[in-house]
Structures are given as C-alpha cells and as structure tokens.
Protein backbone atom coordinates (compact mmCIF):
# COMPACT_ATOMS: atom_id res chain seq x y z
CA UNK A 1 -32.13 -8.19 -10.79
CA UNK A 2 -33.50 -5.33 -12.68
CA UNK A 3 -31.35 -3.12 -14.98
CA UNK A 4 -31.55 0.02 -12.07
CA UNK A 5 -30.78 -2.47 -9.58
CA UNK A 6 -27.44 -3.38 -11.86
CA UNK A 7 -26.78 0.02 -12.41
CA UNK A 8 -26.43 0.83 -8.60
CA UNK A 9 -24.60 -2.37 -8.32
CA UNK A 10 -22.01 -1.27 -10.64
CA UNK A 11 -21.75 2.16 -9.20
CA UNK A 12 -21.25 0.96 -5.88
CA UNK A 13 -18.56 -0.63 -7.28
CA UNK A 14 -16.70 1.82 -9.29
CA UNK A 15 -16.77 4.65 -6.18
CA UNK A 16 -15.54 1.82 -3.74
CA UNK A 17 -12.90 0.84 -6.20
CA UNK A 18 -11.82 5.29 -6.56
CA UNK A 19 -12.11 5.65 -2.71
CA UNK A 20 -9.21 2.14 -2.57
CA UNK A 21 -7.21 3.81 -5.21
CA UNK A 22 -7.11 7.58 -2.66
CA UNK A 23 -6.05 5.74 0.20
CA UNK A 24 -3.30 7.49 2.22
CA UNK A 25 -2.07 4.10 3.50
CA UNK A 26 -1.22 0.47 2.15
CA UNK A 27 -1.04 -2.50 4.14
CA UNK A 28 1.86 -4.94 3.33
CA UNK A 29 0.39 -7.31 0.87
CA UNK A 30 -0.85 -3.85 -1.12
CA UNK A 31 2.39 -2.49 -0.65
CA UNK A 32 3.64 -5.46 -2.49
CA UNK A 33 1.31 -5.38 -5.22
CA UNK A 34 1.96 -1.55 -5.43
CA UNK A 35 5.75 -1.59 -5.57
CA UNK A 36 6.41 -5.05 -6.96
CA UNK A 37 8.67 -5.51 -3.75
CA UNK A 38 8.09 -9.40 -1.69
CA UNK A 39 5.84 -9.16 1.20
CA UNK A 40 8.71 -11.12 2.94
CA UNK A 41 11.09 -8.42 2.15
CA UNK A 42 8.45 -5.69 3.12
CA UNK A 43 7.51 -7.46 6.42
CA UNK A 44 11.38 -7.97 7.65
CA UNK A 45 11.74 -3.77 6.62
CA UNK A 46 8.73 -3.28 8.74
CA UNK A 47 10.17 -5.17 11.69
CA UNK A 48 13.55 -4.26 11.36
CA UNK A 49 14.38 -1.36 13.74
CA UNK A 50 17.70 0.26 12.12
CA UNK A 51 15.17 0.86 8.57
CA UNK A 52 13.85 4.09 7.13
CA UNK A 53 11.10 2.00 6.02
CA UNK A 54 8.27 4.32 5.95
CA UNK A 55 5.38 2.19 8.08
CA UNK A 56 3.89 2.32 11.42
CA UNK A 57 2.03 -0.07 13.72
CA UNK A 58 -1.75 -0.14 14.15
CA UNK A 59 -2.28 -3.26 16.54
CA UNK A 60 -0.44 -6.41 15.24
CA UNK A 61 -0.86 -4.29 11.34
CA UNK A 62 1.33 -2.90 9.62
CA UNK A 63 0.17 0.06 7.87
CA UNK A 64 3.19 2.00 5.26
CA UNK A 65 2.14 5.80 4.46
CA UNK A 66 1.89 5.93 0.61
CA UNK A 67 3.56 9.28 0.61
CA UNK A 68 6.53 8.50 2.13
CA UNK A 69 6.77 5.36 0.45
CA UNK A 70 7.11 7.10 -3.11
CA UNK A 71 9.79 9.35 -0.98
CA UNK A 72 11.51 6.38 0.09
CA UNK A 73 11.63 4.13 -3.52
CA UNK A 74 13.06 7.53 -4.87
CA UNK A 75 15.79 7.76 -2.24
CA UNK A 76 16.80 4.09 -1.88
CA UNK A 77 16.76 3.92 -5.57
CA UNK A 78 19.21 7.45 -5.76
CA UNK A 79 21.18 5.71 -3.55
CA UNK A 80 21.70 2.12 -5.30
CA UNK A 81 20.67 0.45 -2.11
CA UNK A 82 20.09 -3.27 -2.27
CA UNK A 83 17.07 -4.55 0.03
C-alpha cells in the first residue's frame, strides 16, 4: 500500500466515522453506549407499551430517535424517575 492509497484509506474512514456521529437514529446497543443506560433496561422500555420511551419499530429493530431521546433523559431526569 502506497502512501495515496493510505491517505484515501484514512479518509474513508474519518467521513464514515462524521456521517455515524450525524445519525438521526441509534439502535439499542448505541443507545446504550450513548446514554450509559443497560441494553436490558433499554430493550424492556422499548417493549414495554405504557413507556414514553422515545423508539419505534423497523422490522424485528428497534430504532430510538436521538432527538427525542435527549428530550426524554431531560424529562425523566426533571422528574426523578427511576428506570
């Protein structure tokens, strides 16, 4: 590999790794990276149908809107809920 051929490599990279960070959706296991929150815990808030939980279904996937989500930690947090 040639140093133009690294170059592109390593660009490829970086804009791959901005577009990621942009993403208007998480799925649960980023979610759980993102908020520090258990993927359990995330997973029973996605099924559960009496939660505020800001996801939606895509298939079998979960998908939570990023959005909302900040929305969400700021209310739940406001409101000294325990998950």
């Amino acid at each position: 590999m040639n140093l133009d051929d690294l170059k592109d490599v390593i660009k490829q990279t970086i804009e791959k790794s901005l577009l990621k960070q942009n993403k208007v959706t998480l799925t649960i296991e980023e979610c759980a990276k993102f908020t520090g929150i258990g993927r359990d815990k995330l997973r029973e808030l996605a099924h559960s149908k009496n939660s505020d939980f800001p996801c939606f279904k895509v298939g079998t996937k979960f998908l939570v809107n990023k959005e909302m989500l900040m929305v969400w930690l700021e209310k739940i947090t406001k409101e000294g809920r325990v998950l």
